[in-house]
Protein backbone atom coordinates (compact mmCIF):
# COMPACT_ATOMS: atom_id res chain seq x y z
CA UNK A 1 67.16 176.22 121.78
CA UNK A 2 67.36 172.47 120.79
CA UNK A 3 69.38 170.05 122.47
CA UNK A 4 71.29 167.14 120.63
CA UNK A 5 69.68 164.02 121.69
CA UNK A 6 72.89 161.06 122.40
CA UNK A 7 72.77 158.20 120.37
CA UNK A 8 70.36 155.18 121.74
CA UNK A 9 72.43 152.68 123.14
CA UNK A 10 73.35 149.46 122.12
CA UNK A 11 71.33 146.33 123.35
CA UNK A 12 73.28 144.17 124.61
CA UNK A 13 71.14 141.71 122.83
CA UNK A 14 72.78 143.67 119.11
CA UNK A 15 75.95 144.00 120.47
CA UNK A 16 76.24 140.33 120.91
CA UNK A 17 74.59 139.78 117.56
CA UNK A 18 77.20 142.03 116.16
CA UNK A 19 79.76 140.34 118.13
CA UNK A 20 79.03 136.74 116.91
CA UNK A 21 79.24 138.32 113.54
CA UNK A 22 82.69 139.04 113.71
CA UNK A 23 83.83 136.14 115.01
CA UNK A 24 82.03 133.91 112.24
CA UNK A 25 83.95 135.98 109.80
CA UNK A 26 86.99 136.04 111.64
CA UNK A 27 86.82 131.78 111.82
CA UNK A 28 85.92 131.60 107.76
CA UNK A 29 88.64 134.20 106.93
CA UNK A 30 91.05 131.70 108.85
CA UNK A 31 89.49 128.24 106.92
CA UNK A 32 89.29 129.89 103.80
CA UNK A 33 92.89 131.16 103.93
CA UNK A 34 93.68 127.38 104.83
CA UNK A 35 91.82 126.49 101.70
CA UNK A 36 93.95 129.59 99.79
CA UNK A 37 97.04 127.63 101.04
CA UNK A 38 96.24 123.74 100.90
CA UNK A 39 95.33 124.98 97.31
CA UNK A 40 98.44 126.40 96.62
CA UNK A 41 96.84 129.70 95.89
CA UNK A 42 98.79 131.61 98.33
CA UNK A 43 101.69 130.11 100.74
CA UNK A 44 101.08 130.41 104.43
CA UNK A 45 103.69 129.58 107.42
CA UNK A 46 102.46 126.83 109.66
CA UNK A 47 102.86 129.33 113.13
CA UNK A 48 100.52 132.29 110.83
CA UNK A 49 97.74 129.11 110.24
CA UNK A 50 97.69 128.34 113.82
CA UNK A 51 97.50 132.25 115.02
CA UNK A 52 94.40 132.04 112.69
CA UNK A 53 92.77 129.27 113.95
CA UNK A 54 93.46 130.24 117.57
CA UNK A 55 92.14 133.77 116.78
CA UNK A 56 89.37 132.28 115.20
CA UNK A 57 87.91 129.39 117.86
CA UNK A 58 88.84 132.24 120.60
CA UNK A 59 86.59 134.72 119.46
CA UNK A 60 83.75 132.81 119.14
CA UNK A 61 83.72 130.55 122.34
CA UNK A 62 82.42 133.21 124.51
CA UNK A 63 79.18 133.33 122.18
CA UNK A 64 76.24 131.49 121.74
CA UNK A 65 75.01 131.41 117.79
CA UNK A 66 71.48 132.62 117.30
CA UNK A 67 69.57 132.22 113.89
CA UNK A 68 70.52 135.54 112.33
CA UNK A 69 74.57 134.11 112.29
CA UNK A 70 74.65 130.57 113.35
CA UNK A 71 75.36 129.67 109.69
CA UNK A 72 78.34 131.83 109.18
CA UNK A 73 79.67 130.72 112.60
CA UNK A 74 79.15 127.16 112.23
CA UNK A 75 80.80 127.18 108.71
CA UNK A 76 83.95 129.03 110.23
CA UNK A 77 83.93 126.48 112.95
CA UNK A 78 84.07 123.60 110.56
CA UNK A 79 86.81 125.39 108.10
CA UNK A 80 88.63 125.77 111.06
CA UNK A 81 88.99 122.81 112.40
CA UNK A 82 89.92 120.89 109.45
CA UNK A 83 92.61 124.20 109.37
CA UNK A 84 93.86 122.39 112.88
CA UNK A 85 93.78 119.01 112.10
CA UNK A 86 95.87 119.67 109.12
CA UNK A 87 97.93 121.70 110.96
CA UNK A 88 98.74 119.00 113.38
CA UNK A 89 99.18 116.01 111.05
CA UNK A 90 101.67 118.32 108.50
CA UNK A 91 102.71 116.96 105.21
CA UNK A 92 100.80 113.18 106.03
CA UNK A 93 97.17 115.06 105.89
CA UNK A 94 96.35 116.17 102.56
CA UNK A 95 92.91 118.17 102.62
CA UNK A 96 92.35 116.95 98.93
CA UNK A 97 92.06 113.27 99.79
CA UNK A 98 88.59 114.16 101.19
CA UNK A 99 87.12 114.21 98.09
CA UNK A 100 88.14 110.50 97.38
CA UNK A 101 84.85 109.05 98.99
CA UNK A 102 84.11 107.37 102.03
CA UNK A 103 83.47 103.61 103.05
CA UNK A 104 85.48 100.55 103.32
CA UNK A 105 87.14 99.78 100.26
CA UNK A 106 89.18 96.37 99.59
CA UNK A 107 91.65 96.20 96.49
CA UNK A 108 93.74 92.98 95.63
CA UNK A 109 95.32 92.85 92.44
CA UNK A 110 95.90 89.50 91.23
CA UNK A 111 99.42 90.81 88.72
CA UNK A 112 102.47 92.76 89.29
CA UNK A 113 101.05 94.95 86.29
CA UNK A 114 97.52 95.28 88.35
CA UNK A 115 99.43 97.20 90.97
CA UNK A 116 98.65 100.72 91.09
CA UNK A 117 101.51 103.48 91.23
CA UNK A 118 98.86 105.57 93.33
CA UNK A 119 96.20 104.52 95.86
CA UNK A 120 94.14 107.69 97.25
CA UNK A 121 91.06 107.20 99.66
CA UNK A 122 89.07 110.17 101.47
CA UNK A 123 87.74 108.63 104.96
CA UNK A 124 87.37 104.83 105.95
CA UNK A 125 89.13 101.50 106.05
CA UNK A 126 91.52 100.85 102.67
CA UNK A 127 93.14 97.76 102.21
CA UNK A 128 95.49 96.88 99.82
CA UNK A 129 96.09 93.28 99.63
CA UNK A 130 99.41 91.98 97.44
CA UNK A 131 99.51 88.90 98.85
CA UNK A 132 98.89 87.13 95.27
CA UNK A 133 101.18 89.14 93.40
CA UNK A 134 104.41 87.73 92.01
CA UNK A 135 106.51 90.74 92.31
CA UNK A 136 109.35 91.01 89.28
CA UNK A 137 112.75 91.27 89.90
CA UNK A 138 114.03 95.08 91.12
CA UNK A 139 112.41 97.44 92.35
CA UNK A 140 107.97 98.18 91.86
CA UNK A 141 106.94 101.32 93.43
CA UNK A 142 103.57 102.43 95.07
CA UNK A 143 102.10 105.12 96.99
CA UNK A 144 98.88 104.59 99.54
CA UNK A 145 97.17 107.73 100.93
CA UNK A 146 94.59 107.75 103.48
CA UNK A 147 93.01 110.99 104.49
CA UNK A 148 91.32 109.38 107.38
CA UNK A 149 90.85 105.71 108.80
CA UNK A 150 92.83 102.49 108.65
CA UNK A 151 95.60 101.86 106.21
CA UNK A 152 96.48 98.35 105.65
CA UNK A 153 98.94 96.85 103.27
CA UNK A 154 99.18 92.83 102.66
CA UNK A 155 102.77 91.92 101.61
CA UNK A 156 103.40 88.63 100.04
CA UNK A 157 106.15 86.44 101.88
CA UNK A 158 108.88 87.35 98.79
CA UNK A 159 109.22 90.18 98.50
CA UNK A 160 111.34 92.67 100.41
CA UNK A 161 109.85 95.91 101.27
CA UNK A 162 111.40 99.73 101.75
CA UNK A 163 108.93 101.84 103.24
CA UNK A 164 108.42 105.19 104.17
CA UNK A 165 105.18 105.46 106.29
CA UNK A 166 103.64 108.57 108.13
CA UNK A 167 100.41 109.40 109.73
CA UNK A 168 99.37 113.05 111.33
CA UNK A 169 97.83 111.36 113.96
CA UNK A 170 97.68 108.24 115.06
CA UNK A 171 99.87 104.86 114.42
CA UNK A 172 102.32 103.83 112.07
CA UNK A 173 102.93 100.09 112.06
CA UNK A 174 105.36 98.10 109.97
CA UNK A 175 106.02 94.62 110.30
CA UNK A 176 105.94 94.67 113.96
CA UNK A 177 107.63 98.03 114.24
CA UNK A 178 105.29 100.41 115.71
CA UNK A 179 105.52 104.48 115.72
CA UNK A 180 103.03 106.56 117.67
CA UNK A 181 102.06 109.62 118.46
CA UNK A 182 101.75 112.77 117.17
CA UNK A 183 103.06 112.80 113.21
CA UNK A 184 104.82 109.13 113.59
CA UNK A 185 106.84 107.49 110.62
CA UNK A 186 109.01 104.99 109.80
CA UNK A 187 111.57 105.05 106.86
CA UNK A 188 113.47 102.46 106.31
CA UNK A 189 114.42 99.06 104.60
CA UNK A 190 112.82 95.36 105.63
CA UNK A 191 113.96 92.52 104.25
CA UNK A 192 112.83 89.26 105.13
CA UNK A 193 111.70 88.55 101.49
CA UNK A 194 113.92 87.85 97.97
CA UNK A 195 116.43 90.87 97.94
CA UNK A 196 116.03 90.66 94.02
CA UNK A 197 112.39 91.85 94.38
CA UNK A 198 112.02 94.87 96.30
CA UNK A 199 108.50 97.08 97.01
CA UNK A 200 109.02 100.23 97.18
CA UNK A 201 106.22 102.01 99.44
CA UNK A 202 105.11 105.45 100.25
CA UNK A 203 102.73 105.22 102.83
CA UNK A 204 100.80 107.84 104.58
CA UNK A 205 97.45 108.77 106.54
CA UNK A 206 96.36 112.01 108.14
CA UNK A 207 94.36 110.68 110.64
CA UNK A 208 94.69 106.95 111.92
CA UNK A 209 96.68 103.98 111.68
CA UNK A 210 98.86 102.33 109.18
CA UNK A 211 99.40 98.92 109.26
CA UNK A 212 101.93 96.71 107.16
CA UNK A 213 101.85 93.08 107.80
CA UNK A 214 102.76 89.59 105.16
């Protein structure tokens, strides 16, 4: 009469393995559906991303990568986290500014027609310098966007400046009026210069400070 042999256990060293396998595909099935959403591919609730990312990073702390998955995990971690710091900086961090380079970049245009409607850096220091520009009368309109770094804008002595100015993280800083914090802005209306010639600025950074000075 033959008797049924039980399974062979599970190592603990597999189960781990196994374990660790999971959990990197649990953290890139959270950054990719970050990517799905900051793509506009699909349209996910702020509270669902974070239950993602918190599922995600909770699962795999208790692990330490080995060879066979440390890939997979690492990726998830990194998808992740750029899944939280988006979270946290809201409608100021826009994932697709990444791919806008990264350095210190300088940009002073020397004509009201060599200003820019749109400014877009990935990661660094951007300045805009309008000091030498001789604004028209009404109203000239720019945007700035920063993904990460310092923002800062050079305003000429005559003109007047509206500005709306937001970072995810960090500090918002126009004309000596400071915000800080966690997602701080400013919107509002400085005059100071000609009220014929008016800037009208959209300022914002994900992650670091803006800075508006004359």
């Amino acid at each position: 009469m033959s008797t049924a042999q039980a399974p062979a256990p599970v190592s603990g060293r597999q189960s781990s393995a196994r374990g660790q396998l999971l959990w990197g595909l649990a953290l890139l099935g959270a950054g990719a559906v970050w990517l799905l959403d900051a793509g506009g591919v699909v349209d996910v609730t702020y509270p669902t991303a974070i239950a993602l990312a918190l599922i995600g990073l909770g699962i795999v702390v208790p692990f330490v990568p080995t060879r066979e998955h440390s890939g997979i995990i690492g990726l998830g971690v990194v998808l992740v986290v750029l899944a939280l710091v988006n979270i946290v900086a809201g409608p100021a961090a826009d994932p697709t500014l990444l791919r806008h380079g990264a350095g210190d970049v300088t940009v002073a245009p020397a004509s009201a027609e060599q200003v820019r409607q749109r400014y877009e850096h990935g990661v660094g220091d951007l300045t805009v310098d309008l000091r030498h520009v001789v604004f028209p009368a009404g109203t000239t309109s720019t945007s700035i966007h920063l993904g990460a770094g310092q923002l800062r804008v050079r305003l000429p002595d005559d003109v007047s400046v509206r500005a709306r100015a937001s970072a995810g993280l960090g500090d918002v800083v126009v004309l000596a009026q400071k915000r800080a914090g966690i997602a701080p802005s400013f919107d509002g209306e400085v005059m100071g210069g000609s009220a014929e010639r008016v800037l009208d600025l959209d300022a914002a950074v994900g992650l670091g400070r803006i800075e508006v000075t004359r």
